[in-house]
PDB file of N, CA and C in Angstrom:
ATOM      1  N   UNK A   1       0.807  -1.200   0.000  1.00  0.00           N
ATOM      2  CA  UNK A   1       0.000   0.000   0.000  1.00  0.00           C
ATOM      3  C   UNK A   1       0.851   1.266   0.000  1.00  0.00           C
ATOM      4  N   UNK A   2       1.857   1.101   0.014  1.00  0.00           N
ATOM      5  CA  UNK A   2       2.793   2.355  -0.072  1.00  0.00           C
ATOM      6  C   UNK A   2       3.100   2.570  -1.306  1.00  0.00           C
ATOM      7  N   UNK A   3       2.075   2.087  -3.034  1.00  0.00           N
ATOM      8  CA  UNK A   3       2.331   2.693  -4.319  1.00  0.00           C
ATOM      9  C   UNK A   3       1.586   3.623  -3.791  1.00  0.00           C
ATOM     10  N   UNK A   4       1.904   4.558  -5.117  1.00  0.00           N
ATOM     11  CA  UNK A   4       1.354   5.545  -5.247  1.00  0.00           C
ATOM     12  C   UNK A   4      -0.215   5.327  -5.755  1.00  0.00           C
ATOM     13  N   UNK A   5      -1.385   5.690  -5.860  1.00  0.00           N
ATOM     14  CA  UNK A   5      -2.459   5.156  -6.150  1.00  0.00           C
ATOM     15  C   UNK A   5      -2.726   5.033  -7.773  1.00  0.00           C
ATOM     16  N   UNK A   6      -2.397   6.000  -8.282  1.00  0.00           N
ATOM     17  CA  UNK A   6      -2.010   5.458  -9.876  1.00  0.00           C
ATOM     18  C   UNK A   6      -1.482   3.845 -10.406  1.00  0.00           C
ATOM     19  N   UNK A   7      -0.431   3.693  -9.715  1.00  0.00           N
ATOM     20  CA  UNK A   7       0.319   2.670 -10.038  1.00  0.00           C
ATOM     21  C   UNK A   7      -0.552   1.606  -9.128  1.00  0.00           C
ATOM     22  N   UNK A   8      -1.067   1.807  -8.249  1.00  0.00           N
ATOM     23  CA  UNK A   8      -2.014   0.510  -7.462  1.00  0.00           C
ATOM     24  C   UNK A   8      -2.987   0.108  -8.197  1.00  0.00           C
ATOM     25  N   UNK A   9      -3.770   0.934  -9.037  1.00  0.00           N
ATOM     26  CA  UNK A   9      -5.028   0.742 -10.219  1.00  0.00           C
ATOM     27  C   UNK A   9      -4.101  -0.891 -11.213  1.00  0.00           C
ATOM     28  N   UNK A  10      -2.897  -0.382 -11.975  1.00  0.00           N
ATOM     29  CA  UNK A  10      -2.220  -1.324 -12.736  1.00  0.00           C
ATOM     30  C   UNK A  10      -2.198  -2.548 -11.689  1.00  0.00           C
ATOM     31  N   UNK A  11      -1.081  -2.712 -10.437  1.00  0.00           N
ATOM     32  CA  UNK A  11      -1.456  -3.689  -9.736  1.00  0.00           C
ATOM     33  C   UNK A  11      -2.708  -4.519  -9.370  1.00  0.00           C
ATOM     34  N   UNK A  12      -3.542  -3.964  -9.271  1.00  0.00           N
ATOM     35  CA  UNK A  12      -4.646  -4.536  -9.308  1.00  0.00           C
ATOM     36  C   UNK A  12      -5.598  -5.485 -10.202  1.00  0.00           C
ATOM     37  N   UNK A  13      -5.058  -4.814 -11.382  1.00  0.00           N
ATOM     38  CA  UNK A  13      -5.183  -5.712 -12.494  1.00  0.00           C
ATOM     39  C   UNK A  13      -4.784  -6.700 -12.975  1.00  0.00           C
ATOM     40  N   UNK A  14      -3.251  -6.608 -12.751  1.00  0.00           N
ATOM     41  CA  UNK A  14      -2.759  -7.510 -12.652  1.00  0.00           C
ATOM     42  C   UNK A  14      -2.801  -8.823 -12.204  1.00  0.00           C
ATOM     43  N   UNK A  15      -3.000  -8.297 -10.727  1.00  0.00           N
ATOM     44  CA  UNK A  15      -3.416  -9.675  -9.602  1.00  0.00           C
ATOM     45  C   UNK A  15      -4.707 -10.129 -10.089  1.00  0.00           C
ATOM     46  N   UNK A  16      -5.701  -9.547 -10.787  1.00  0.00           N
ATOM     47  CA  UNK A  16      -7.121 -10.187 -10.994  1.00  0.00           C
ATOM     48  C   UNK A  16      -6.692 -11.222 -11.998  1.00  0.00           C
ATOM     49  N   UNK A  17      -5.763 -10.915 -12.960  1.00  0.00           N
ATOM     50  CA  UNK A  17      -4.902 -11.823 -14.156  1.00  0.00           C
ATOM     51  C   UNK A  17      -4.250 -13.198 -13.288  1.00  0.00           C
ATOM     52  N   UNK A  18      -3.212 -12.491 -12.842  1.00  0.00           N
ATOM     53  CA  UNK A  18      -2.233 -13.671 -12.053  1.00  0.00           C
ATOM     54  C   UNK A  18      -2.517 -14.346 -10.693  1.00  0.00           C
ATOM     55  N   UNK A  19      -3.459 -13.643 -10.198  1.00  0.00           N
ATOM     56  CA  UNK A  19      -4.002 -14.326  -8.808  1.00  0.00           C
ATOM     57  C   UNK A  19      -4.351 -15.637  -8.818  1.00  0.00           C
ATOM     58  N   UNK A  20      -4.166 -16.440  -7.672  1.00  0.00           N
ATOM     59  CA  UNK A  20      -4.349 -17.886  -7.594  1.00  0.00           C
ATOM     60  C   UNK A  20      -5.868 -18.106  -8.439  1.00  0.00           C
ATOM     61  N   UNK A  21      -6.688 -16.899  -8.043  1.00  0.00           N
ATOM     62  CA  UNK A  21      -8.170 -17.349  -8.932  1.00  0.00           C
ATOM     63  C   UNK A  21      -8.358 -16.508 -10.407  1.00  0.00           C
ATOM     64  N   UNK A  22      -7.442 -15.878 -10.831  1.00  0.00           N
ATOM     65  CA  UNK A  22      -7.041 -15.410 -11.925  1.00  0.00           C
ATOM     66  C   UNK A  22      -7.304 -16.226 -12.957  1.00  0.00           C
ATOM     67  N   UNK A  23      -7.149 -15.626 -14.296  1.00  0.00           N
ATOM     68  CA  UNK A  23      -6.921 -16.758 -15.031  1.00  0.00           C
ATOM     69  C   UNK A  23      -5.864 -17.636 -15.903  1.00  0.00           C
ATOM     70  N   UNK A  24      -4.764 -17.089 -15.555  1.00  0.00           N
ATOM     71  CA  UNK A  24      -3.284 -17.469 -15.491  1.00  0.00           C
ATOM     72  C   UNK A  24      -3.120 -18.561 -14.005  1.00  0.00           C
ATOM     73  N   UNK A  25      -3.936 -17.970 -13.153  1.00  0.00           N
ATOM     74  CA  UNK A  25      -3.162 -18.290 -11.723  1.00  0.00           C
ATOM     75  C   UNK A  25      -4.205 -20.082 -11.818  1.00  0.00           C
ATOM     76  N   UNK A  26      -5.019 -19.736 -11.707  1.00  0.00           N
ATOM     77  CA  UNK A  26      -6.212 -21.049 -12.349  1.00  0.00           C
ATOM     78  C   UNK A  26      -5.773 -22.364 -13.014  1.00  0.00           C
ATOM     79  N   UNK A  27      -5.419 -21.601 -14.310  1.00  0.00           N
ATOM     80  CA  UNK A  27      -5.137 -22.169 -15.048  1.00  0.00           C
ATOM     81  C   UNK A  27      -3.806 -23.263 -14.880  1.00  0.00           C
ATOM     82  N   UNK A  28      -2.886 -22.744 -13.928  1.00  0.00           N
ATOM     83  CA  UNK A  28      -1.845 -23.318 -13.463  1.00  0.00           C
ATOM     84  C   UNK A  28      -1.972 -24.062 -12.991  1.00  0.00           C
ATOM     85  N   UNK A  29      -2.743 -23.964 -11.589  1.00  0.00           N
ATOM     86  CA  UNK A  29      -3.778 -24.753 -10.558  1.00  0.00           C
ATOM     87  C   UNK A  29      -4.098 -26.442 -11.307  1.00  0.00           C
ATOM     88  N   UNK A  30      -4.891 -25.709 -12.423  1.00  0.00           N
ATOM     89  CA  UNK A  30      -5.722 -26.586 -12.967  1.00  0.00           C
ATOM     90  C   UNK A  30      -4.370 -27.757 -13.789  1.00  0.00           C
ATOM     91  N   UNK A  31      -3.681 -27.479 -14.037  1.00  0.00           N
ATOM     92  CA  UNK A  31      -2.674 -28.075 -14.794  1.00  0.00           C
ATOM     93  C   UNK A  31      -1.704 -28.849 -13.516  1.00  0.00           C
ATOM     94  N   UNK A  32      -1.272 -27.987 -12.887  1.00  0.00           N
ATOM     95  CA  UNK A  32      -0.592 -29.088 -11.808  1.00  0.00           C
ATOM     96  C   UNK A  32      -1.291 -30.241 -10.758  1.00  0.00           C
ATOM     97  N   UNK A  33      -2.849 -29.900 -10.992  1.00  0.00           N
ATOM     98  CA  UNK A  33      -3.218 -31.019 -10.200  1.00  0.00           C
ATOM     99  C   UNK A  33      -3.748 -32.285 -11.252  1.00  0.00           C
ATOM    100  N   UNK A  34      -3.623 -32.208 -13.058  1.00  0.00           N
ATOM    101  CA  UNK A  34      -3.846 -32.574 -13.686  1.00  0.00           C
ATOM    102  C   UNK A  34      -2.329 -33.855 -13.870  1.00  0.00           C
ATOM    103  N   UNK A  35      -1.635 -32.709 -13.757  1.00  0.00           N
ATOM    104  CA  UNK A  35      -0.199 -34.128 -13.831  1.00  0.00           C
ATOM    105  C   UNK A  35       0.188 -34.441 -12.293  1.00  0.00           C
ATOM    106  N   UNK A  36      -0.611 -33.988 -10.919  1.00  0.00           N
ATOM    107  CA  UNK A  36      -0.474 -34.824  -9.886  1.00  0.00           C
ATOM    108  C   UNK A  36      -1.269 -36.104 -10.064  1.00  0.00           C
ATOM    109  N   UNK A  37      -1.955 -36.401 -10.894  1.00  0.00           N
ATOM    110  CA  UNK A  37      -3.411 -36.849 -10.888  1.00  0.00           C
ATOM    111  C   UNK A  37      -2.343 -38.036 -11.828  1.00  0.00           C
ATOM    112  N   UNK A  38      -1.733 -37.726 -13.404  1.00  0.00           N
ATOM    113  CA  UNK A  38      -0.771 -38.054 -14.358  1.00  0.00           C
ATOM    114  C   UNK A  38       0.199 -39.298 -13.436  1.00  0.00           C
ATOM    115  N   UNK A  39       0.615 -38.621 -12.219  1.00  0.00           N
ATOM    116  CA  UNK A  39       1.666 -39.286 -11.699  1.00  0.00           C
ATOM    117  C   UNK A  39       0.982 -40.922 -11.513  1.00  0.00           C
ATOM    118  N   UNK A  40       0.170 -41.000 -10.809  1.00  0.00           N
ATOM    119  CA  UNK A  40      -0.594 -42.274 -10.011  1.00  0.00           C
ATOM    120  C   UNK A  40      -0.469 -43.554 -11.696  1.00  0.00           C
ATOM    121  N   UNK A  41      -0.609 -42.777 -12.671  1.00  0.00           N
ATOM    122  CA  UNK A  41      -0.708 -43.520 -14.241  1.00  0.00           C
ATOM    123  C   UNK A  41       0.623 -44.736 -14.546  1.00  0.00           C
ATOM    124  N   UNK A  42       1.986 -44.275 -13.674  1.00  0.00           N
ATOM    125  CA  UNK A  42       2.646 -44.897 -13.663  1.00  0.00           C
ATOM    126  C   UNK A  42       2.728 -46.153 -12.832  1.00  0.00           C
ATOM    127  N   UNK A  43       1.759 -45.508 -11.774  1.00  0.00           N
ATOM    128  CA  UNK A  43       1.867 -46.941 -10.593  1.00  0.00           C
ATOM    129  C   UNK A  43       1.009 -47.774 -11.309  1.00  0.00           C
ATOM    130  N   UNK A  44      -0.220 -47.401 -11.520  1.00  0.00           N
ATOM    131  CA  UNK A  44      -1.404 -47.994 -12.186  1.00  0.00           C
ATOM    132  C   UNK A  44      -0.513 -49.379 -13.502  1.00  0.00           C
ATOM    133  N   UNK A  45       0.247 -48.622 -14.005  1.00  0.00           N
ATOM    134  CA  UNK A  45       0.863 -49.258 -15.299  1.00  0.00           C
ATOM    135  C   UNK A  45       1.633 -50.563 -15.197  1.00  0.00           C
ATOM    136  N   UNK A  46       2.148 -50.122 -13.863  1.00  0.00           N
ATOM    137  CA  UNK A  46       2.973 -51.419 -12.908  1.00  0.00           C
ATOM    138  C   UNK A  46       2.220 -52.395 -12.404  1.00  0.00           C
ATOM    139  N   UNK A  47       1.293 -52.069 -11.449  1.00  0.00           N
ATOM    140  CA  UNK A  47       0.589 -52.853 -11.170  1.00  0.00           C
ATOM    141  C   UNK A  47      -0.802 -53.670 -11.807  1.00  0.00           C
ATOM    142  N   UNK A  48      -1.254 -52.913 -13.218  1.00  0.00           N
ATOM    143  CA  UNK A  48      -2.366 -53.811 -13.289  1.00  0.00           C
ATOM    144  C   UNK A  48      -2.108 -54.697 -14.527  1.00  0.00           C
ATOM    145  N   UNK A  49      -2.583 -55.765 -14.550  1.00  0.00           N
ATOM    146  CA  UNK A  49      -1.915 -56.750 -15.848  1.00  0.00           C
ATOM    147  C   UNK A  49      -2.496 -55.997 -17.486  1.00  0.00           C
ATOM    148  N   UNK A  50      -3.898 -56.034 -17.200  1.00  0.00           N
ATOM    149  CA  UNK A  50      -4.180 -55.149 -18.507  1.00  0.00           C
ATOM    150  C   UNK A  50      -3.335 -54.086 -19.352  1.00  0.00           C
ATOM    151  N   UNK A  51      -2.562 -53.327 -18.203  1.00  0.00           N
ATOM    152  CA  UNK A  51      -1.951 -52.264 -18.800  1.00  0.00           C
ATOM    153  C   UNK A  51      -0.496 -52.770 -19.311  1.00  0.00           C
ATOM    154  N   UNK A  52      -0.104 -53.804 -19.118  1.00  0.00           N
ATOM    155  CA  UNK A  52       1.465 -54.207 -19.233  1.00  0.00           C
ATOM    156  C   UNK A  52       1.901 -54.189 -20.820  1.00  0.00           C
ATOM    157  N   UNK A  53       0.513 -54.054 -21.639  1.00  0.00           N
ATOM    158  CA  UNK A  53       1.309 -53.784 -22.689  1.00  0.00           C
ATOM    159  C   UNK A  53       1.127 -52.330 -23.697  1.00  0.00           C
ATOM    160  N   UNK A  54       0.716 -51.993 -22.646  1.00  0.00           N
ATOM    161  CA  UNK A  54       0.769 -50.007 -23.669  1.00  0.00           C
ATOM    162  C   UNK A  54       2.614 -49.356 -23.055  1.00  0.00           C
ATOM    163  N   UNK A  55       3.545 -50.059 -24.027  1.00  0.00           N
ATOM    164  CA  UNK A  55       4.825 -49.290 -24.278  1.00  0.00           C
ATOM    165  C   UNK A  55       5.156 -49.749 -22.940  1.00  0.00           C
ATOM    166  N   UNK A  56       6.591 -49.225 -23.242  1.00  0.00           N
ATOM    167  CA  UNK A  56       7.635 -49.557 -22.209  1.00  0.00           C
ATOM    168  C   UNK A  56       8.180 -48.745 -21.225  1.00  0.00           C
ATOM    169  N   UNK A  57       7.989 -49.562 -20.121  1.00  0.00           N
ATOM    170  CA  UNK A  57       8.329 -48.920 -18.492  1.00  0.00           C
ATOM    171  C   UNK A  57       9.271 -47.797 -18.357  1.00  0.00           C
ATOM    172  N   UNK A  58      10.204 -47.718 -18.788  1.00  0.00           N
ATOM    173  CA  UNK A  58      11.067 -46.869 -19.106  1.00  0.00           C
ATOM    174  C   UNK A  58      10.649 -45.708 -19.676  1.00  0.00           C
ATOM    175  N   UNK A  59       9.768 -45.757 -20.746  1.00  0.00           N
ATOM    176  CA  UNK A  59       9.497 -44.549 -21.300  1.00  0.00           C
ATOM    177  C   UNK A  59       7.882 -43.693 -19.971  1.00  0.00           C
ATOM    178  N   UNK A  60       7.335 -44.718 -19.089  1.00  0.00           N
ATOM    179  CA  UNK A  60       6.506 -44.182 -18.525  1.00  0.00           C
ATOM    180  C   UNK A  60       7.387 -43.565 -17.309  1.00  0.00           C
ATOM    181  N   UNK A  61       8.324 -44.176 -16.987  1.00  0.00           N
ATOM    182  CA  UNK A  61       8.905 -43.918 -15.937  1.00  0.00           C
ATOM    183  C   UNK A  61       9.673 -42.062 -16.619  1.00  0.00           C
ATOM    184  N   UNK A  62      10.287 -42.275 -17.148  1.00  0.00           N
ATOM    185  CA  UNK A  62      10.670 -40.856 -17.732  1.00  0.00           C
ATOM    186  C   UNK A  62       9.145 -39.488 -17.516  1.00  0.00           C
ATOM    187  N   UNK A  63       8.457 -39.663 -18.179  1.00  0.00           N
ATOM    188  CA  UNK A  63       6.903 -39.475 -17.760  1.00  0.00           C
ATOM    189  C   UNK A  63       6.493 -38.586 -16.271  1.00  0.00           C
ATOM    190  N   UNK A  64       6.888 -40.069 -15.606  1.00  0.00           N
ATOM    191  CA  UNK A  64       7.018 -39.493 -14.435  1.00  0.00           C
ATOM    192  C   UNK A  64       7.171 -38.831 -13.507  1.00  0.00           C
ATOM    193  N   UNK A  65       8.702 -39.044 -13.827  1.00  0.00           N
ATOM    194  CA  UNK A  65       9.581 -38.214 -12.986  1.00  0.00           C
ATOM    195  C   UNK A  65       9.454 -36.869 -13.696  1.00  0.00           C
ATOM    196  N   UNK A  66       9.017 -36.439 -15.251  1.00  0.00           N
ATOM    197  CA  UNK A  66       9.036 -35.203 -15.344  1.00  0.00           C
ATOM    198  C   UNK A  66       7.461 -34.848 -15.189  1.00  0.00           C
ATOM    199  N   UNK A  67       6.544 -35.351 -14.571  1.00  0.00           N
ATOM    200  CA  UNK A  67       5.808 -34.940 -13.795  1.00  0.00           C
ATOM    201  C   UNK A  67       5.535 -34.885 -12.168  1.00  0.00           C
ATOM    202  N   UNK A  68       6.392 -35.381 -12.209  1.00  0.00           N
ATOM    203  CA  UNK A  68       6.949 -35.265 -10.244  1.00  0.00           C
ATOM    204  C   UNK A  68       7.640 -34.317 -10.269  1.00  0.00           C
ATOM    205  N   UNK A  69       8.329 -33.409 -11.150  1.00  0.00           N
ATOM    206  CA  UNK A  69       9.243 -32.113 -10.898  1.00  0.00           C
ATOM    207  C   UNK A  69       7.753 -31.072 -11.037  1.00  0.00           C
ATOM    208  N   UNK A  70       7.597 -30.968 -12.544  1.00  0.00           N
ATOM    209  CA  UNK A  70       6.513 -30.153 -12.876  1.00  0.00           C
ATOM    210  C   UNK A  70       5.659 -30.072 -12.115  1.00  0.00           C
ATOM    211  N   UNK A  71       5.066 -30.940 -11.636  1.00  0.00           N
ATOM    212  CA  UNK A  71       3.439 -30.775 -10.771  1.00  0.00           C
ATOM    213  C   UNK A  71       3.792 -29.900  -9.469  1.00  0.00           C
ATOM    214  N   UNK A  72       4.835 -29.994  -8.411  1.00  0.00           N
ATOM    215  CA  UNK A  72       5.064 -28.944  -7.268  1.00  0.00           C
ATOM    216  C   UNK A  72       5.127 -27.679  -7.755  1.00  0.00           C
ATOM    217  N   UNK A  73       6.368 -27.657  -9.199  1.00  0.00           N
ATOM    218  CA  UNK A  73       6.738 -26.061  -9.283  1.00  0.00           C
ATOM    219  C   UNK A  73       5.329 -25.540  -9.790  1.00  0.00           C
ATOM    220  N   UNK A  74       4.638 -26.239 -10.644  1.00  0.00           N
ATOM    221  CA  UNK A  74       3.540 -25.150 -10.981  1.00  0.00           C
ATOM    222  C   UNK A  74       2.511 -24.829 -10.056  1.00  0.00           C
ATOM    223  N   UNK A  75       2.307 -25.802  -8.898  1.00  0.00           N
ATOM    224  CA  UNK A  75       1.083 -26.027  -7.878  1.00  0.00           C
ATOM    225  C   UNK A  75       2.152 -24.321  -7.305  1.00  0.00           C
ATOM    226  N   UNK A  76       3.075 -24.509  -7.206  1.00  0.00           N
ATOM    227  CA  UNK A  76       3.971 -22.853  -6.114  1.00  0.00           C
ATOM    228  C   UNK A  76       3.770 -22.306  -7.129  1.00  0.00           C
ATOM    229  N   UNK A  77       3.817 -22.082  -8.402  1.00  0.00           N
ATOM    230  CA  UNK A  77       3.263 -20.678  -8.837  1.00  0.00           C
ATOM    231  C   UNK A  77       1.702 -20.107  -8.506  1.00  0.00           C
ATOM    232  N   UNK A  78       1.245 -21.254  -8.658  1.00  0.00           N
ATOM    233  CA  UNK A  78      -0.184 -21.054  -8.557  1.00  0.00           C
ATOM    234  C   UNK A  78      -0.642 -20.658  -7.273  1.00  0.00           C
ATOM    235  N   UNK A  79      -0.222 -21.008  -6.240  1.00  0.00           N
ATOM    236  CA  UNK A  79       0.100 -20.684  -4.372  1.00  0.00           C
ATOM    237  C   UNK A  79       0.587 -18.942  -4.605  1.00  0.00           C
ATOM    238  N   UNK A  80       1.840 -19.050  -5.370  1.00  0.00           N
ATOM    239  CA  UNK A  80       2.522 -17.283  -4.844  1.00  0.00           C
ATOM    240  C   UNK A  80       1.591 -16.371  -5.855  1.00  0.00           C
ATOM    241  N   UNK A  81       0.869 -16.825  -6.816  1.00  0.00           N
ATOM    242  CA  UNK A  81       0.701 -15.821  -7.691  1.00  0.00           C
ATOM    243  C   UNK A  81      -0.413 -15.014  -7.095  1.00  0.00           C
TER     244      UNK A  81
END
């Protein structure tokens, strides 16, 4: 609160954009709980016999792990924004 009130109008707008309920900030939301959701696909793949033959473990496992990085950092943008 110490902008000047000019420059608080722009801020404001902003945050309605990037805010966790924004639609940037949302949208993030909506995407990192989409590949938390992604992750469980690998266990699923391991464990059920049906699935043992859509492609190889290796390539789900890769998958994975780059949705075990992705899914926190975007869930913290979506938290700070």
């Amino acid at each position: 609160y110490r902008l000047p009130p000019d420059v608080r109008v722009t801020q404001i707008k902003a945050y309605k954009l990037f805010g966790a309920a924004g639609l940037v900030g949302h949208g993030l939301g909506f995407l990192a709980g989409l590949l938390f959701l992604g992750l469980f696909l690998y266990v699923l793949r391991k464990r059920l016999r049906f699935m043992r033959r859509w492609g190889k473990l290796s390539v789900w496992l890769r998958y994975h792990i780059f949705m075990g990085i992705s899914a926190p950092i975007l869930a913290t943008l979506h938290s700070a924004f």
